[in-house]
N, C-alpha and C. Protein backbone atom coordinates (compact mmCIF):
# COMPACT_ATOMS: atom_id res chain seq x y z
N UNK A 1 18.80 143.71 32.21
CA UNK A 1 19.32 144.99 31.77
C UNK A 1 19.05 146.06 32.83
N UNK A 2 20.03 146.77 33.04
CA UNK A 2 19.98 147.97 34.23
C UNK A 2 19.37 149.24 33.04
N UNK A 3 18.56 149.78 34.58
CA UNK A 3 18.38 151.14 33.63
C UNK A 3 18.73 152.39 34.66
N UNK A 4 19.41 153.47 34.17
CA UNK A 4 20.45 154.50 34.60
C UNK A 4 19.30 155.29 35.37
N UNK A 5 19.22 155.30 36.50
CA UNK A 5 18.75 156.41 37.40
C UNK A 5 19.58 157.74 37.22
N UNK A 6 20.31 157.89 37.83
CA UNK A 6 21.17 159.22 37.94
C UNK A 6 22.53 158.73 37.30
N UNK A 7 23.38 159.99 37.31
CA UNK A 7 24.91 159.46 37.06
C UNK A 7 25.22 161.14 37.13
N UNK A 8 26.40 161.10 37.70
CA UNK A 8 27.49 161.55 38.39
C UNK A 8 28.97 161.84 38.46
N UNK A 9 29.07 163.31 38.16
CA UNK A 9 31.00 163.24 38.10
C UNK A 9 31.45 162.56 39.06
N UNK A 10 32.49 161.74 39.59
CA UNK A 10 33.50 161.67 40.79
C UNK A 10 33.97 162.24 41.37
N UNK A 11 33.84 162.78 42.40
CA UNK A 11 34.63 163.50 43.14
C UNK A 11 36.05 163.33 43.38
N UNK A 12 37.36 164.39 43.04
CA UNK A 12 38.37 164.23 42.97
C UNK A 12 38.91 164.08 44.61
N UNK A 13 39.78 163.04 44.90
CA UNK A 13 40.40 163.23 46.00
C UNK A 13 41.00 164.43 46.69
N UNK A 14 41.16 164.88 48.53
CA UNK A 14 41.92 165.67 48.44
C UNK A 14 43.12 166.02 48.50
N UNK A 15 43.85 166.89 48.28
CA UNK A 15 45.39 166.83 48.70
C UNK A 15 45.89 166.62 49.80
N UNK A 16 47.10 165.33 50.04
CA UNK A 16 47.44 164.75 51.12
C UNK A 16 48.65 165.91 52.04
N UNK A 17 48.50 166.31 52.55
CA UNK A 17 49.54 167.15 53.09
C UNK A 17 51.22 166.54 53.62
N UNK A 18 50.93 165.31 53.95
CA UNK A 18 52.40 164.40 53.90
C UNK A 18 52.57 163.47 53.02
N UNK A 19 52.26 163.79 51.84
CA UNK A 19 52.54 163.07 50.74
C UNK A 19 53.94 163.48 50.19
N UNK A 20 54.64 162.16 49.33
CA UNK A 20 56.21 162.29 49.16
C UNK A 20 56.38 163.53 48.04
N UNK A 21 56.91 164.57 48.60
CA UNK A 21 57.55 165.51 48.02
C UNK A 21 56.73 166.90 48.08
N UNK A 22 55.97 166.74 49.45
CA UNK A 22 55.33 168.12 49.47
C UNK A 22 55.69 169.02 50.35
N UNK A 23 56.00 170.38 50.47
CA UNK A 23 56.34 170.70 50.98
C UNK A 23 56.32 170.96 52.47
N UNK A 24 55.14 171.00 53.01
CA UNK A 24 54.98 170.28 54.65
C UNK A 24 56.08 169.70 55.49
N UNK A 25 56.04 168.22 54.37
CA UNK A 25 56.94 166.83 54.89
C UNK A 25 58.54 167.13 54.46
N UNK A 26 58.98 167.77 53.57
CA UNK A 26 60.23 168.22 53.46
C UNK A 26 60.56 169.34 54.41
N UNK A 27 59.97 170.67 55.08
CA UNK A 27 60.09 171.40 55.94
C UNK A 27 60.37 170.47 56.80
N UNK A 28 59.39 169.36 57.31
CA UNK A 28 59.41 169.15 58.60
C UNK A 28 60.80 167.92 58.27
N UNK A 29 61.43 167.00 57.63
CA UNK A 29 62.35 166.14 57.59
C UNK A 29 63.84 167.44 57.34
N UNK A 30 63.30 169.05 57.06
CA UNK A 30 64.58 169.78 57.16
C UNK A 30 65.68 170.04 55.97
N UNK A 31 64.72 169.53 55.19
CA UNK A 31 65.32 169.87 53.67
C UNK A 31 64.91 171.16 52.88
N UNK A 32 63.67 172.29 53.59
CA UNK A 32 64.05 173.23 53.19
C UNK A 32 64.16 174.18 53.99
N UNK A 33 64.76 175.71 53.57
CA UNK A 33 65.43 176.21 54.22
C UNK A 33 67.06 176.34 54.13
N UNK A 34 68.07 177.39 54.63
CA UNK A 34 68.60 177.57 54.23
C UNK A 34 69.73 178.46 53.58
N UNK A 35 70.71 178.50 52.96
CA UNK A 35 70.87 179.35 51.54
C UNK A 35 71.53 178.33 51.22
N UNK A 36 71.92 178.72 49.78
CA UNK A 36 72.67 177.93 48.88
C UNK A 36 72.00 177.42 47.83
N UNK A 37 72.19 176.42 46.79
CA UNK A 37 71.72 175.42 45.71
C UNK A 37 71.00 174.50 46.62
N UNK A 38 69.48 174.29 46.60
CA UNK A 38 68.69 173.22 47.23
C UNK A 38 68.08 172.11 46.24
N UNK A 39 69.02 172.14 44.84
CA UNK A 39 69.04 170.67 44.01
C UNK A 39 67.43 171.23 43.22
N UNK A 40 66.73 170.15 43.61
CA UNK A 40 65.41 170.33 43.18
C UNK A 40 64.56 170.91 43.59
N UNK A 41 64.75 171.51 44.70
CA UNK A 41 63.71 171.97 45.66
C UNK A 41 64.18 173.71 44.81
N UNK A 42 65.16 174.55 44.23
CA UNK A 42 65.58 175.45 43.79
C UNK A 42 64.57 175.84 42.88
N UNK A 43 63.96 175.11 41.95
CA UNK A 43 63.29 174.90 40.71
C UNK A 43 61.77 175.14 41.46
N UNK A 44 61.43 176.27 40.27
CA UNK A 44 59.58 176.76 40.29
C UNK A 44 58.96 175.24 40.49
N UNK A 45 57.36 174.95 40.45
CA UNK A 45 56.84 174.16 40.44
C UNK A 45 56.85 174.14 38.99
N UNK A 46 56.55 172.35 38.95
CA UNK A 46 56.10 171.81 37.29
C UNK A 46 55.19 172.62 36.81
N UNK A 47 54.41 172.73 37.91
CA UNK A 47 52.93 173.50 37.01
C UNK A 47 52.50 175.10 36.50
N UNK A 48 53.97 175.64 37.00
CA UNK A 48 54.39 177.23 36.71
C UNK A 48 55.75 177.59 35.37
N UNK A 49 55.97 175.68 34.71
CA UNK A 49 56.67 176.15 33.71
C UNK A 49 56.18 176.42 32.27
N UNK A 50 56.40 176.76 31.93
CA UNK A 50 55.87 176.97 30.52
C UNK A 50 55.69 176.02 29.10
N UNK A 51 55.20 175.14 29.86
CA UNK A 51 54.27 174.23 28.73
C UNK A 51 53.03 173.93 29.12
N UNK A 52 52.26 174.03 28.49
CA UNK A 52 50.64 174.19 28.90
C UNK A 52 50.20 173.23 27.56
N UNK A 53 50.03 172.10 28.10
CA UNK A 53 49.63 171.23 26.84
C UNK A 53 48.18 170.84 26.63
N UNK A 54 47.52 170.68 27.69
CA UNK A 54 46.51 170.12 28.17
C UNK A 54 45.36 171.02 28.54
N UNK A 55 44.69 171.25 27.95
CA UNK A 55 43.21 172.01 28.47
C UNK A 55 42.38 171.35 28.63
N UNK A 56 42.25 170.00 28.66
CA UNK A 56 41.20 169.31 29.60
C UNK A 56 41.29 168.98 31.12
N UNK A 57 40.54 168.25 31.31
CA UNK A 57 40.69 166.70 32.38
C UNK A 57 40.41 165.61 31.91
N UNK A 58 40.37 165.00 32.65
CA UNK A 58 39.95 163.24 32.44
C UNK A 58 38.40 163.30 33.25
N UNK A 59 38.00 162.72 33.16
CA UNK A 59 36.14 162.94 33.60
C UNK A 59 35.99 161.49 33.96
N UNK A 60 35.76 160.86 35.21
CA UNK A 60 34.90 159.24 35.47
C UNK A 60 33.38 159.88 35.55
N UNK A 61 32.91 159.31 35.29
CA UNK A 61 31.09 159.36 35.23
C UNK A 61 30.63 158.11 35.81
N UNK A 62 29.61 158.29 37.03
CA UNK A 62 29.62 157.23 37.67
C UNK A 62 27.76 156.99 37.57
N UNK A 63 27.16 155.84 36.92
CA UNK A 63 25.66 155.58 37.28
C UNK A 63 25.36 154.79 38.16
N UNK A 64 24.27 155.14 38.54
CA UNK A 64 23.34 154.29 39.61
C UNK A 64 21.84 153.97 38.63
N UNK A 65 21.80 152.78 39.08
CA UNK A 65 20.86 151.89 38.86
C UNK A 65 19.33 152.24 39.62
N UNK A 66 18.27 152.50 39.23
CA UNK A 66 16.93 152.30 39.79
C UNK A 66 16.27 151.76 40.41
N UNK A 67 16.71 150.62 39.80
CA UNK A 67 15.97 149.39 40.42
C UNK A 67 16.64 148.66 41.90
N UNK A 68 18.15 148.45 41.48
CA UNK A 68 18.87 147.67 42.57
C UNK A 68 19.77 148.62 43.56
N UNK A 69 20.05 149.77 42.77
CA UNK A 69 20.70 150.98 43.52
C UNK A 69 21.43 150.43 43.44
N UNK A 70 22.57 149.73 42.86
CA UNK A 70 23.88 149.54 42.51
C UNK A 70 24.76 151.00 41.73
N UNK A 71 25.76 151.11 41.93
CA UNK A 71 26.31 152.20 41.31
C UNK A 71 27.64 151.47 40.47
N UNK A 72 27.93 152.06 39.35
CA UNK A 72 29.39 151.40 38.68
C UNK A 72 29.64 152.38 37.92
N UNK A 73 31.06 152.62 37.37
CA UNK A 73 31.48 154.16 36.83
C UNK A 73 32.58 153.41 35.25
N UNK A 74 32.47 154.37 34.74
CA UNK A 74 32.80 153.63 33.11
C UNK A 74 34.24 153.03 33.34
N UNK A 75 34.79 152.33 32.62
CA UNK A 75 36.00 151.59 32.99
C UNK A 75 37.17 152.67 32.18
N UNK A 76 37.13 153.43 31.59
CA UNK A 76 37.79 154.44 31.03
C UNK A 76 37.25 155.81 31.45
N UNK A 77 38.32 156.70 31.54
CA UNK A 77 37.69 157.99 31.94
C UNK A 77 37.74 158.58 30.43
N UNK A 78 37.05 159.74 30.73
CA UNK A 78 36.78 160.30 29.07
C UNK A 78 37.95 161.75 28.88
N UNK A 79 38.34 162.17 28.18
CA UNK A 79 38.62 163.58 28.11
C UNK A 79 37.77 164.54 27.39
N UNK A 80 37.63 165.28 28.29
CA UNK A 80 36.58 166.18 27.43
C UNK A 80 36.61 167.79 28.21
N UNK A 81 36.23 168.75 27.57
CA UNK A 81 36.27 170.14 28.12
C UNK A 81 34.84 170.19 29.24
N UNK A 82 33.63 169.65 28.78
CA UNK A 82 31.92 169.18 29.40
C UNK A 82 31.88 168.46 28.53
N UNK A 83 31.03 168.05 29.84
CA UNK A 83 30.30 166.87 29.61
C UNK A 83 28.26 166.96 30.00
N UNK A 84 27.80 166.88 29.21
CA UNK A 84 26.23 167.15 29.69
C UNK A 84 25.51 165.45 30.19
N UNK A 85 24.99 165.60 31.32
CA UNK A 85 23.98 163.98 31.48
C UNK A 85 22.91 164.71 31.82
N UNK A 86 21.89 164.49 31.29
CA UNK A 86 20.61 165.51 31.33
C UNK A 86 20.50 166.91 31.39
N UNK A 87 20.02 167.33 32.82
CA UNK A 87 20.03 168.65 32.12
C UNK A 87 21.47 169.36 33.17
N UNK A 88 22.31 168.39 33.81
CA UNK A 88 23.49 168.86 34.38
C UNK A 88 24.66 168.82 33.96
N UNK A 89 25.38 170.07 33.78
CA UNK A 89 26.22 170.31 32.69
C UNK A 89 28.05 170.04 33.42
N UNK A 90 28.92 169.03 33.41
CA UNK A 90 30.16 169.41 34.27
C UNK A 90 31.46 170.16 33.18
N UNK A 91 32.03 170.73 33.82
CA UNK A 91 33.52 170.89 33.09
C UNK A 91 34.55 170.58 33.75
């Protein structure tokens, strides 16, 4: 039986700057810019329309082991607003 030394939010990845459909990589392939109707590129971002459904995140929590210093993180992430693991509090 392992016993939980520490445990730990995950750190979220960062944003890829030439990732498909960002604006960077579309400037630079020349799709924006312009006048006229630019299809999809015309349209606000998803995240400036007006549905706001979601006031959480998803949370991985990752422990490390004491003894062997192995680390493993729950196989489901949780949703939750915080989360407390001792006396460190995340949101």
């Amino acid at each position: 039986m392992q016993t939980v030394g520490t445990a730990k939010q995950k750190a979220r990845s960062a944003t890829r700057p030439l990732s498909r459909g960002s604006a960077s990589r579309e400037k630079a392939r020349g799709l924006r810019g312009g006048t006229g109707n630019l299809g999809r590129r015309s349209r606000p971002a998803p995240k400036n329309w007006k549905r706001k459904a979601k006031s959480t995140k998803r949370i991985t929590v990752q422990y490390k082991c004491k003894e062997c210093k192995k680390s493993t993180q729950i196989k489901k992430a949780i949703r939750a607003g915080r989360i407390e693991i001792g006396e460190k509090v995340t949101k």
